[in-house]
Protein backbone atom coordinates (compact mmCIF):
# COMPACT_ATOMS: atom_id res chain seq x y z
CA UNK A 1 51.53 84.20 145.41
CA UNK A 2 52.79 83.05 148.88
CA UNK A 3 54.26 86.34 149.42
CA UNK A 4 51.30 88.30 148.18
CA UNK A 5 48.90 86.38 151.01
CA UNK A 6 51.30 86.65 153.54
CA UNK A 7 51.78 90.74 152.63
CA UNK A 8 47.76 91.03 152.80
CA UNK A 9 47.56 89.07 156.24
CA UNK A 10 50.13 91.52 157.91
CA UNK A 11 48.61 94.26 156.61
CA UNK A 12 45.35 92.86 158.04
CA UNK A 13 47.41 91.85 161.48
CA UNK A 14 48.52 96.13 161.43
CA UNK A 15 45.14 97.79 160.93
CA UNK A 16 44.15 95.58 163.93
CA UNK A 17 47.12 96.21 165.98
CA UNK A 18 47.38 100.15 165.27
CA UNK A 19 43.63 101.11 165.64
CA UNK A 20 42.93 99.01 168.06
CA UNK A 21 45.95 99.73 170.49
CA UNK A 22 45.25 103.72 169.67
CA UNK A 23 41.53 103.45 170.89
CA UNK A 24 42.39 101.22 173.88
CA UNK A 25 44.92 103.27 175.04
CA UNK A 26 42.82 106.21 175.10
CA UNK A 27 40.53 103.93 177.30
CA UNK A 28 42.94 102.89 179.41
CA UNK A 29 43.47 106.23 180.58
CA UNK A 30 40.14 107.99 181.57
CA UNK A 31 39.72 103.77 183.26
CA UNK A 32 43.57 104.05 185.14
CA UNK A 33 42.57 107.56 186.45
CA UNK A 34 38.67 107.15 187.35
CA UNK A 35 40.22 104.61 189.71
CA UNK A 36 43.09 106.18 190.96
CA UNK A 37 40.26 109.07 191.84
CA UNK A 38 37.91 106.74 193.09
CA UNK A 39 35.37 106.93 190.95
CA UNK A 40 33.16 104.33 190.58
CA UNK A 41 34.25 102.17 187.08
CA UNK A 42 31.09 100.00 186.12
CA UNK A 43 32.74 97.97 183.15
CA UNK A 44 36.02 98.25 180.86
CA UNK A 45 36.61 96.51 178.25
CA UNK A 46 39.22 95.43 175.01
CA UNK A 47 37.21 95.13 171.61
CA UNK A 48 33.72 95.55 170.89
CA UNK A 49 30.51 93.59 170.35
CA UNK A 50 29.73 90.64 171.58
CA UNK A 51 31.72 89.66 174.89
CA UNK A 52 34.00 86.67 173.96
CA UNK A 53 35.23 86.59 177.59
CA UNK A 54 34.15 88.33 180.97
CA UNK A 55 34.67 88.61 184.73
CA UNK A 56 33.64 90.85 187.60
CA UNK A 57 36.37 92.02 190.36
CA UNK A 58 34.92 94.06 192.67
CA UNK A 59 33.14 96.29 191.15
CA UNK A 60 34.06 96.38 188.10
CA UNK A 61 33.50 93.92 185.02
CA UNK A 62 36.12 93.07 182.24
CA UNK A 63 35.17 91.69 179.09
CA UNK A 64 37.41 90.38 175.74
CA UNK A 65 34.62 91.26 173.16
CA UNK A 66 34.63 89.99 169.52
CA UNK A 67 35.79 92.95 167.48
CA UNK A 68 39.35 94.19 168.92
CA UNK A 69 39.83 97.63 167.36
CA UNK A 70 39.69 99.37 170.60
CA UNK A 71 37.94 99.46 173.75
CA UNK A 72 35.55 101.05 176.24
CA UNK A 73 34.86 102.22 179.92
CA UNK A 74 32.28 103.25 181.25
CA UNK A 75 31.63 105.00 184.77
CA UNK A 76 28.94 105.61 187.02
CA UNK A 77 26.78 108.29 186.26
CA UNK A 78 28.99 109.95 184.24
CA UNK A 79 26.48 109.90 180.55
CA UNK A 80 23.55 112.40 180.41
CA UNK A 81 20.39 111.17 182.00
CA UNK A 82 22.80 108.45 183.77
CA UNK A 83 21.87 107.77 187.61
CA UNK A 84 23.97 109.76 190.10
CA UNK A 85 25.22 106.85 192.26
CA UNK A 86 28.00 107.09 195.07
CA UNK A 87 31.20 107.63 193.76
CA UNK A 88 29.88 108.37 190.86
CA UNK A 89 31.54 110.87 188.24
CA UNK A 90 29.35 113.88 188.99
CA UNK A 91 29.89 113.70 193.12
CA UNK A 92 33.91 114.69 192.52
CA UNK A 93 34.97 117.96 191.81
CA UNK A 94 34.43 119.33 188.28
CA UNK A 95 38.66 119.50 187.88
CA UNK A 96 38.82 115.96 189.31
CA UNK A 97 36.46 115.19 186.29
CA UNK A 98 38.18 116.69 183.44
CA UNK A 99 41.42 115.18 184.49
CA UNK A 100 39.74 111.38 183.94
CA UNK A 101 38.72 113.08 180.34
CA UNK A 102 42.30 114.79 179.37
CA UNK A 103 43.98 111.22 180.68
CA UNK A 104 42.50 109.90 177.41
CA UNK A 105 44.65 111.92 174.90
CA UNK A 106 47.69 111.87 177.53
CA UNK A 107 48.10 107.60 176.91
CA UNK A 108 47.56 108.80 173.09
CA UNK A 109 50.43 110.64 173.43
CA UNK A 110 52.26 107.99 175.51
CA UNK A 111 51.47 105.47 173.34
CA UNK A 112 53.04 107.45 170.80
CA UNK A 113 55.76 108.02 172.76
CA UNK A 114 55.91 104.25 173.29
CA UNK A 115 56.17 103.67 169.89
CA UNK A 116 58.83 105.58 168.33
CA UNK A 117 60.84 104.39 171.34
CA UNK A 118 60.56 101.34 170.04
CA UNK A 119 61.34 102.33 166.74
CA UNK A 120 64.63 103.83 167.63
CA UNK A 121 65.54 101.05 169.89
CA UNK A 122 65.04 98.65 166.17
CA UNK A 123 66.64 100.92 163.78
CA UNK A 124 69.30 103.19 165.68
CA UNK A 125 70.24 106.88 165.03
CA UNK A 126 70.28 108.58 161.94
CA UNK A 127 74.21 109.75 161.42
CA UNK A 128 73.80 113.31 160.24
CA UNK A 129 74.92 113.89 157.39
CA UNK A 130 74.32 110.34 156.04
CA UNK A 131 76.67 109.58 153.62
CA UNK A 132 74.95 105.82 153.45
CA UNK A 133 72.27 104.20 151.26
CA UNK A 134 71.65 101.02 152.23
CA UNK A 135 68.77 99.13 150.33
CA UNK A 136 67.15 97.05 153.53
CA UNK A 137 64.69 95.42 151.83
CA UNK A 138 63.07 94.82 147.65
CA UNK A 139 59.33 94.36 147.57
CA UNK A 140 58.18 91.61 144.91
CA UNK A 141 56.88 92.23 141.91
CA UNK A 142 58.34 95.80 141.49
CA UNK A 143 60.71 97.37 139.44
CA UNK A 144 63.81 96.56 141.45
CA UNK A 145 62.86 93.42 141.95
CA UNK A 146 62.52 92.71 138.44
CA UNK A 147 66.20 94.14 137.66
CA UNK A 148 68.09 92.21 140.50
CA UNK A 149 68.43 94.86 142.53
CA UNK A 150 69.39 92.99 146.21
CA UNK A 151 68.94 93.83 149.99
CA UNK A 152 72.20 94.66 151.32
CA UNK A 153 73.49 96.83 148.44
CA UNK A 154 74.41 100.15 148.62
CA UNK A 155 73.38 103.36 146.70
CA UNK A 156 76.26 105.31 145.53
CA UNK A 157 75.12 107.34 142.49
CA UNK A 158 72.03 108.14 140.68
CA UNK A 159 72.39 108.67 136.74
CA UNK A 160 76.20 109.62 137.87
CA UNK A 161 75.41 111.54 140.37
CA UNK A 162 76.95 111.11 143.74
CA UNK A 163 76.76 114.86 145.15
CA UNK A 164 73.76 116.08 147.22
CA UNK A 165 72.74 119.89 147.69
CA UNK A 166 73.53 119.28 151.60
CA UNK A 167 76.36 121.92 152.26
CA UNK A 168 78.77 120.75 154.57
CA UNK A 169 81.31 123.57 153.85
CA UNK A 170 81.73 127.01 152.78
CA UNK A 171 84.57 128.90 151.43
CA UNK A 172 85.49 132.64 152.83
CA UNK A 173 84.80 134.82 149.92
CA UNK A 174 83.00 132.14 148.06
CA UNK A 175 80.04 133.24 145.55
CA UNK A 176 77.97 130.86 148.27
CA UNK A 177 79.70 132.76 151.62
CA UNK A 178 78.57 136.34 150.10
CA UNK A 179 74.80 134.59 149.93
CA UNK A 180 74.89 134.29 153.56
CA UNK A 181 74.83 130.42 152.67
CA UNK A 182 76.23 128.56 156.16
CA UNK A 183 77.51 124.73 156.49
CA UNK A 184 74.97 122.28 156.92
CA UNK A 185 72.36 124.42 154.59
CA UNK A 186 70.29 122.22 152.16
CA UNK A 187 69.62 123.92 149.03
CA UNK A 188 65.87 122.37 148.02
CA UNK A 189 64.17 125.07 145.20
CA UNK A 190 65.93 127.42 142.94
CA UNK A 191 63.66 129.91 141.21
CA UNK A 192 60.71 127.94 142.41
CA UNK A 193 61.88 124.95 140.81
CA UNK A 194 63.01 122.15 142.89
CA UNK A 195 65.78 120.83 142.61
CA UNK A 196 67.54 117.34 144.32
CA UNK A 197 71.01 117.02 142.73
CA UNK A 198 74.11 119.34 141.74
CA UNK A 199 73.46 119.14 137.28
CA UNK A 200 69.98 120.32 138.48
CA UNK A 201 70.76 123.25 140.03
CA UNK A 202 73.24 124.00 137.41
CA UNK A 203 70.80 124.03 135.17
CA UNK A 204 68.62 126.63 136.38
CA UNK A 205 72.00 128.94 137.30
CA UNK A 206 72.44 128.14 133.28
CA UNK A 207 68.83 129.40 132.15
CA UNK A 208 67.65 131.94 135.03
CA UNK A 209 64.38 132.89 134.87
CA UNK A 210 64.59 136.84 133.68
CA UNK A 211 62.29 139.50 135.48
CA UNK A 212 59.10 140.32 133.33
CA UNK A 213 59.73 142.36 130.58
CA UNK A 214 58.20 146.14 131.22
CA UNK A 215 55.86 147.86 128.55
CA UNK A 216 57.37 151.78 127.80
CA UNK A 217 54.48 154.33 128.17
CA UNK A 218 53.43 155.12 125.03
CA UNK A 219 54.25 158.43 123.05
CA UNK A 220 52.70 160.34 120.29
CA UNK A 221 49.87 157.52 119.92
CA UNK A 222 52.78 155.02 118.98
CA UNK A 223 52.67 151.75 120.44
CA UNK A 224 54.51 151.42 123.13
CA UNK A 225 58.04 149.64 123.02
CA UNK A 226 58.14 146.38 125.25
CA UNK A 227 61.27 147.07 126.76
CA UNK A 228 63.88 144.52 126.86
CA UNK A 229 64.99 143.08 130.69
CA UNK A 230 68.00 143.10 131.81
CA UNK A 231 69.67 139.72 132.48
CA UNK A 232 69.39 137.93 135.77
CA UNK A 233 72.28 138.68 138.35
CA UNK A 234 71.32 136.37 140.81
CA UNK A 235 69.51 133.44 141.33
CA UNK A 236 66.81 133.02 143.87
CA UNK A 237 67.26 129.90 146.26
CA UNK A 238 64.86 128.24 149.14
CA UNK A 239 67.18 126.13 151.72
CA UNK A 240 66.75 124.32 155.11
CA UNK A 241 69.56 124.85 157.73
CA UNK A 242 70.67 122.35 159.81
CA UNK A 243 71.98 122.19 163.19
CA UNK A 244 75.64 120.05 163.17
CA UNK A 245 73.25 117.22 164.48
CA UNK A 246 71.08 117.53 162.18
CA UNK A 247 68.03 119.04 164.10
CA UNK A 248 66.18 121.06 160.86
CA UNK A 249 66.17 124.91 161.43
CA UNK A 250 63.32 127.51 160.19
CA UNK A 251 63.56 127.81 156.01
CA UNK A 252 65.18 130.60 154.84
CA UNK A 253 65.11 132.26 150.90
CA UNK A 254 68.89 133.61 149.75
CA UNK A 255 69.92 135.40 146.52
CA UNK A 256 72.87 134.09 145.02
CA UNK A 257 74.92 136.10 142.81
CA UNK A 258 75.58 134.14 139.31
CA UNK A 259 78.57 132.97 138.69
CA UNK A 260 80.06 133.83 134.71
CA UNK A 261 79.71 131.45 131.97
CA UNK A 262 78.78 128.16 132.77
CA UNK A 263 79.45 125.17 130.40
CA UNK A 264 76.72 124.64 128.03
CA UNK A 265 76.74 120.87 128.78
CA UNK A 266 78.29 119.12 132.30
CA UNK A 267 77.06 115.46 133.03
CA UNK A 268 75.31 114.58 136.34
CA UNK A 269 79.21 113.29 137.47
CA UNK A 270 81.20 116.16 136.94
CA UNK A 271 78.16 118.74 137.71
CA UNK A 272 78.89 117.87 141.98
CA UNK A 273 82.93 118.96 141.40
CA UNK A 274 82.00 122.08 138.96
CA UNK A 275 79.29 123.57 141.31
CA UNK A 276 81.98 123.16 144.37
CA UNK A 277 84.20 125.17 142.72
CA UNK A 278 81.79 127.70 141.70
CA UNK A 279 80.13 128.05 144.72
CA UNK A 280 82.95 127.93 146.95
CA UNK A 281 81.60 124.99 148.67
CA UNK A 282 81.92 121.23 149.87
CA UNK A 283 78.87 119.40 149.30
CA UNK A 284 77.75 115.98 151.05
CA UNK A 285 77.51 112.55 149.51
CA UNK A 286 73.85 111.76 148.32
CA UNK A 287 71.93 110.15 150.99
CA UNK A 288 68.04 108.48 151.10
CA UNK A 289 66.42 111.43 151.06
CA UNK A 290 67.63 113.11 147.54
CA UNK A 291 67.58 109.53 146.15
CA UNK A 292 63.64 109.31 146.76
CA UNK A 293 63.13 113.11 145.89
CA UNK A 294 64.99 112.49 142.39
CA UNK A 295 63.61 109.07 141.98
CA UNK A 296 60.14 110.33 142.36
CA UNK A 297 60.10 113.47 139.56
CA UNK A 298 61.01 110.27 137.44
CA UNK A 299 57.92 108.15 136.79
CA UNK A 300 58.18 105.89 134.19
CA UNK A 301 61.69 107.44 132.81
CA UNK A 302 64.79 105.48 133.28
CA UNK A 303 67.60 105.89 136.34
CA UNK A 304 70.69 104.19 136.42
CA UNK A 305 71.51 103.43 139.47
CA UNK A 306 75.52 102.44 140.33
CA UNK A 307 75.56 99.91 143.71
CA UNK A 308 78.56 98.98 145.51
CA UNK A 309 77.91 94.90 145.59
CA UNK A 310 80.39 92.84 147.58
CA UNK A 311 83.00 95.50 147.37
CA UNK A 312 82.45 96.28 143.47
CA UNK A 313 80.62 98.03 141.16
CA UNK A 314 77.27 97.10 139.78
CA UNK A 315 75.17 99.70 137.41
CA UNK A 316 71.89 98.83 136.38
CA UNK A 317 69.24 100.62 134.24
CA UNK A 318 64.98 100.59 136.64
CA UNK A 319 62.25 102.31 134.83
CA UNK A 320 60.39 103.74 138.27
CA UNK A 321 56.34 103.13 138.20
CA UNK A 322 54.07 105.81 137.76
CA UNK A 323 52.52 105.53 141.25
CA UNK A 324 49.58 108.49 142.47
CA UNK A 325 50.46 109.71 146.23
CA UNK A 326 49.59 112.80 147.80
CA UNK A 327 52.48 115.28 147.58
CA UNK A 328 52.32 118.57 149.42
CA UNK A 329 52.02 121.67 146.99
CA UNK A 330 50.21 124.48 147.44
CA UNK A 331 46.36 125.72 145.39
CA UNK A 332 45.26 128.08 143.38
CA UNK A 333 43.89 129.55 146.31
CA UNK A 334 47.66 129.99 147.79
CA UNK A 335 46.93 127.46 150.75
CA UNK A 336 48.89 124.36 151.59
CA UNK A 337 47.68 121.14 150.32
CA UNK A 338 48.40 117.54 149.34
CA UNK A 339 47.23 116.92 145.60
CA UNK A 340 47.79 113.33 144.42
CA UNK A 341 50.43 113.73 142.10
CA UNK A 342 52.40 110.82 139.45
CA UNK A 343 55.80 109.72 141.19
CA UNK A 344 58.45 107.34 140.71
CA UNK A 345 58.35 104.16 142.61
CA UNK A 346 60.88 101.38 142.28
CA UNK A 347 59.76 99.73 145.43
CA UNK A 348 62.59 99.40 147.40
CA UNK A 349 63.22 100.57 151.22
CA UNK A 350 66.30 103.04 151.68
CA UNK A 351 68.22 103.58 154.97
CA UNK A 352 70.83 106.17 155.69
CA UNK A 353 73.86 105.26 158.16
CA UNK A 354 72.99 104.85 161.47
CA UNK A 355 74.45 103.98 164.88
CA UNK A 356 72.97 101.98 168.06
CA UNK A 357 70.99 103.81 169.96
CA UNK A 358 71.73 103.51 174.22
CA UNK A 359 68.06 103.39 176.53
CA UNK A 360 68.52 107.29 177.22
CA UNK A 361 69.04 108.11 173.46
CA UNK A 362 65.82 106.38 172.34
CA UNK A 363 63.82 107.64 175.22
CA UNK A 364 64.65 111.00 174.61
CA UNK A 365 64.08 110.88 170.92
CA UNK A 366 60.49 108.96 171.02
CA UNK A 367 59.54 111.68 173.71
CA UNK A 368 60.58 114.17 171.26
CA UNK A 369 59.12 112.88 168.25
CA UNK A 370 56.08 112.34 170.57
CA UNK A 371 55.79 116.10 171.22
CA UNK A 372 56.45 116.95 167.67
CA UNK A 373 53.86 114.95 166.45
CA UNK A 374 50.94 116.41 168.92
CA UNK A 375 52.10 119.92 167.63
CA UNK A 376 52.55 119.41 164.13
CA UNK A 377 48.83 118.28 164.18
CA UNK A 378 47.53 121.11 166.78
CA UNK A 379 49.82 123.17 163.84
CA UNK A 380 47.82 122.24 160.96
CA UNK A 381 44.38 121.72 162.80
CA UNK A 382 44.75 125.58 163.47
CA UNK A 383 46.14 126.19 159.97
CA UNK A 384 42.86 124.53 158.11
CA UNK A 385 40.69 126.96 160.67
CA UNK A 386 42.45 130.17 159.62
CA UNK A 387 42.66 129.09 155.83
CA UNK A 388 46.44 128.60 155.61
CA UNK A 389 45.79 124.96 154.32
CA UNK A 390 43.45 123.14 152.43
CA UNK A 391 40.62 121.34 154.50
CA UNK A 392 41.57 117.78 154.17
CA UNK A 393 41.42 114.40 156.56
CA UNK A 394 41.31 110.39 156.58
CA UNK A 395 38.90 108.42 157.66
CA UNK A 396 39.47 104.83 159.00
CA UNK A 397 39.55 103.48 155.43
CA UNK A 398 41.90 105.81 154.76
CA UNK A 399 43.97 105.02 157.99
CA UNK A 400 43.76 101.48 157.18
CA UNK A 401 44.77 101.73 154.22
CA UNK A 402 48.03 103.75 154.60
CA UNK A 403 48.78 101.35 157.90
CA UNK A 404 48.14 98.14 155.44
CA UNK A 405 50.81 99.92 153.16
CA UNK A 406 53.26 100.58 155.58
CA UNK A 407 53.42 96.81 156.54
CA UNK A 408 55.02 96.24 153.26
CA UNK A 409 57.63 97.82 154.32
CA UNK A 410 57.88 96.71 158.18
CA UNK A 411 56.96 96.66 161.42
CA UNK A 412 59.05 99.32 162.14
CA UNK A 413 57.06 101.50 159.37
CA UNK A 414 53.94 100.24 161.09
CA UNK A 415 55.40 101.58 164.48
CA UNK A 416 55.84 104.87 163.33
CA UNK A 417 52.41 105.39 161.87
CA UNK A 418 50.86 104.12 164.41
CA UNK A 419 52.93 106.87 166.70
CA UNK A 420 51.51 109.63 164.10
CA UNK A 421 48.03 108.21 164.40
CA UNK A 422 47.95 107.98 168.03
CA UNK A 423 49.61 111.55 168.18
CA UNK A 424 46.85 112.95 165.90
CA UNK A 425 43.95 111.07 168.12
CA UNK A 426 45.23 112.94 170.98
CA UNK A 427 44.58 116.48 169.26
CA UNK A 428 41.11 115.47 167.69
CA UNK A 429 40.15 113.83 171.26
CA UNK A 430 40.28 117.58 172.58
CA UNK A 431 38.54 119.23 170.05
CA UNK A 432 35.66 120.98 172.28
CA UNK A 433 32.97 119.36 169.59
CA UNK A 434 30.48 116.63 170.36
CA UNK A 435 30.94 113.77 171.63
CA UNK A 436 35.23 114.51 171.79
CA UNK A 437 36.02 114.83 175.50
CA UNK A 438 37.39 118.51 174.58
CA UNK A 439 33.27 119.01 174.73
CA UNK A 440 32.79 117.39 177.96
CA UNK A 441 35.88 118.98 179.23
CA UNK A 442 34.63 122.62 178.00
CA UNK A 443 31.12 121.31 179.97
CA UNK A 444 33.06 120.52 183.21
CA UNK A 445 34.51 124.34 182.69
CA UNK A 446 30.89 125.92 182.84
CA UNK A 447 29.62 123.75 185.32
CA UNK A 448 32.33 125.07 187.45
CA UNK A 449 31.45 128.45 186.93
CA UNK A 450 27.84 128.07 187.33
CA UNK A 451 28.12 125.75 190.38
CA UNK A 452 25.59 123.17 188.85
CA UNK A 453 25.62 120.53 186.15
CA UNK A 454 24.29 121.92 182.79
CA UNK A 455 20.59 120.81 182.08
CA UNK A 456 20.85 117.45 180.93
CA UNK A 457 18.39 118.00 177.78
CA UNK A 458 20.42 120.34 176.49
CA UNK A 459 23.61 118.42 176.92
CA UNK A 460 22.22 115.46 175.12
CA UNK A 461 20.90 117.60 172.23
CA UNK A 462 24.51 119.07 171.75
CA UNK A 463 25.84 115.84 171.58
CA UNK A 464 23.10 113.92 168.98
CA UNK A 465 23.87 117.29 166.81
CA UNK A 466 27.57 116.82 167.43
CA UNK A 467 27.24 113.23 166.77
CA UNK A 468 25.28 113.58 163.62
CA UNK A 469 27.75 116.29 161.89
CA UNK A 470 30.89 113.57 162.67
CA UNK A 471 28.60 111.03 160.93
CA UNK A 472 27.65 113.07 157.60
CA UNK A 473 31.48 114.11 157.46
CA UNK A 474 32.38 110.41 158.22
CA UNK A 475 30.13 109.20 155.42
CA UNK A 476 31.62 111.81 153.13
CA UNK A 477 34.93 111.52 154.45
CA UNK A 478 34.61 108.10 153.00
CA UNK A 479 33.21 108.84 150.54
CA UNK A 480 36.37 110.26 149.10
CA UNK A 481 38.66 107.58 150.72
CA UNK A 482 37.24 104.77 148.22
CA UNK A 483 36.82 107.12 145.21
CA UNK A 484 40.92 107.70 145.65
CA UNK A 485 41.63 104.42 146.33
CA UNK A 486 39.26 103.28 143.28
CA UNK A 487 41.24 106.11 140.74
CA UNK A 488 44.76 106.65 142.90
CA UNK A 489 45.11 103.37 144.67
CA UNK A 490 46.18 105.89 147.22
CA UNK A 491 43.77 107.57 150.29
């Protein structure tokens, strides 16, 4: 019980934290720039509603206000209908302006930055390919938990299995070599099943899925013969290259030419050595990620799990709960999307082997992940516009709730979403839509052109229009957030 209140209060503690350091950052950066500029800043301030603390230096006033998700600033002059003052926003140049507005969704990206810094500094470098899984930590009242499962043992096999589909060699001559297969090449789907683990992939090279049978044009007003197809040759395969340090390449389909007879029956321990030989490969060790993937096609079906515990062996039998998350598939319509879908939970947190990360290491990887997170989202913004994927978003319920989640696991998880988030709030920010500054930046733009500031009537129209689409989206947004959370327990 103890436990449970003190789970709810951090998940309380990172909702605050992550919204409200992604909104004041934003702030932070139109208020550090305005003054840098030397514009005139009238007020900033951390939280809103009603001022809990305040104070005036200069010209400027600072408050503490009661609600602290977020912040504000505002500057002279700088709303529609707003008096032009000295120094005010509209007596700089129009450029001078939209910098102050872009300077928002730069600190969202810094903070982002910021963040996974932070998290590599905590948890180290991924060793690629990890050969390790190390359970870090059991959350109460799940199915580990309730089958001793410990912190601090290792993962070493899953129903047998101790093989991944992670290449890390190939043979010259090999049935995998004449597939154009490479080292470090993850097989993940074979005849668009997926597949996590050697006896599954052995399975599908067992039972291939045959070409469609073809109908014979009929003759002499007889019927016409279905004729019969001929048997699969090779075996159609969707894998994800690696670089040696384990930087993900662009996905690639190969056909791979089917081996003879298999055996009719191989368990999930022998069915790592038999596809090595067939394939004329070395496969990796099974690491976190094909643990999850296999554990999660398993709801409510039993795993056996074999741990290494103080330097012996420990099997044990967890039955994973049927949990609803959204899993990325793609709709009738052909377009990407994330249906909630049943998985396997057993509520544990996995990490892979990893080694201490120096300063330069972790600044260089949060900058990267940074990046990668700004266009990822610009990606998929662009994606949903063109059709490519499914129109779908969260709103702060949502947010919350995933951030609440993620404090179950730890603060580190908590840093990293609230890296994503802040990445994603930089994109949105610079949508050109009312009221984002992308809108005030594309009104800057015109302005420039037309050497005067757009009519002020119409500028304020744009933005209650812009304002109330947001809100009926919002509302339905929302909407949805609560019905999944009511059916899925899952935005």
């Amino acid at each position: 019980m103890i436990e449970t209140i003190g789970s709810a209060f951090n998940g309380v503690i990172a909702v605050v934290l992550v919204l409200g350091a992604c909104v004041f950052f934003h702030e932070l950066g139109h208020f550090v720039l305005a003054k840098l500029i030397g514009m005139k800043v009238e007020e900033f301030a951390l939280g809103f509603g009603r001022a809990l603390w305040g104070t005036t230096r200069g010209e400027t006033t600072y408050r503490l206000n009661l609600i602290p998700l977020g912040g504000y600033v505002r500057i002279a002059g700088m709303e529609p209908g707003g008096e032009q003052t000295e120094r005010g926003f509209y007596t700089f140049a129009r450029w001078k302006g939209a910098l102050v507005l872009f300077a928002g969704a730069f600190m969202n990206v810094v903070l982002a930055a910021l963040a996974f810094i932070a998290v590599t500094l905590a948890s180290g470098m991924g060793v690629f390919p990890s050969t390790e899984i190390n359970i870090r930590k059991v959350l109460p009242d799940t199915p580990s938990a309730k089958v001793d499962i410990r912190p601090g043992d290792q993962l070493i096999a899953l129903d047998g299995a101790n093989d991944s589909l992670l290449i890390t060699e190939v043979e010259s001559g090999g049935l995998a070599d004449r597939a154009g297969l490479k080292a470090y090449t993850r097989i993940y789907e074979a005849d668009g099943d997926p597949v996590d683990l050697p006896h599954q992939l052995l399975a599908t090279m067992r039972n291939p899925q045959n070409p469609p049978a073809e109908a014979a044009a009929p003759r002499d007003g007889k019927p016409a013969e279905v004729e019969k197809p001929a048997p699969a040759s090779s075996l159609e395969l969707k894998v994800l290259p690696f670089t040696e340090n384990g930087r993900p390449l662009e996905e690639k389909t190969v056909d791979l030419p089917l081996p003879g007879e298999l055996p009719a029956k191989v368990s999930a321990a022998e069915a790592g050595p038999l596809l090595e030989r067939t394939l004329g490969v070395t496969l990796s060790a099974i690491g976190p990620n094909e643990s999850i993937a296999y554990i999660s096609e398993k709801p409510e079906q039993p795993v056996v799990l074999t741990l290494l515990r103080d330097g012996r062996e420990v099997k044990t039998t967890v039955v994973p709960d049927k949990k609803w998350e959204r899993v990325p598939s793609t709709d009738e319509a052909g377009r990407m999307t994330a249906a909630h879908k049943a998985v396997g939970r057993i509520g544990v947190v996995l990490n892979g082997a990893t080694r201490p990360a120096t300063f330069v290491e972790a600044v260089q990887n949060g900058v990267a992940r940074s990046i990668g997170a700004v266009v990822l989202t610009a990606q998929w913004l662009y994606m949903m516009v063109t059709g490519e994927v499914a129109p779908q978003a969260s709103g702060p319920i949502g947010i919350a709730a995933v951030t609440a989640d993620q404090a179950r696991i730890g603060w580190t998880a908590v840093a990293s979403i609230a890296g994503l988030i802040s990445a994603n709030l930089a994109i949105i920010n610079l949508l050109p839509w009312p009221p984002f500054d992308g809108f005030r930046i594309v009104l800057l733009g015109i302005e420039g052109v037309i050497r005067r500031r757009v009519n002020q009537k119409v500028e304020m129209a744009l933005t209650i229009a812009g304002v109330a689409v947001l809100l009926a989206l919002f509302l339905i947004i929302t909407f949805r957030d609560i019905f999944n959370l009511v059916i899925f327990q899952s935005p």
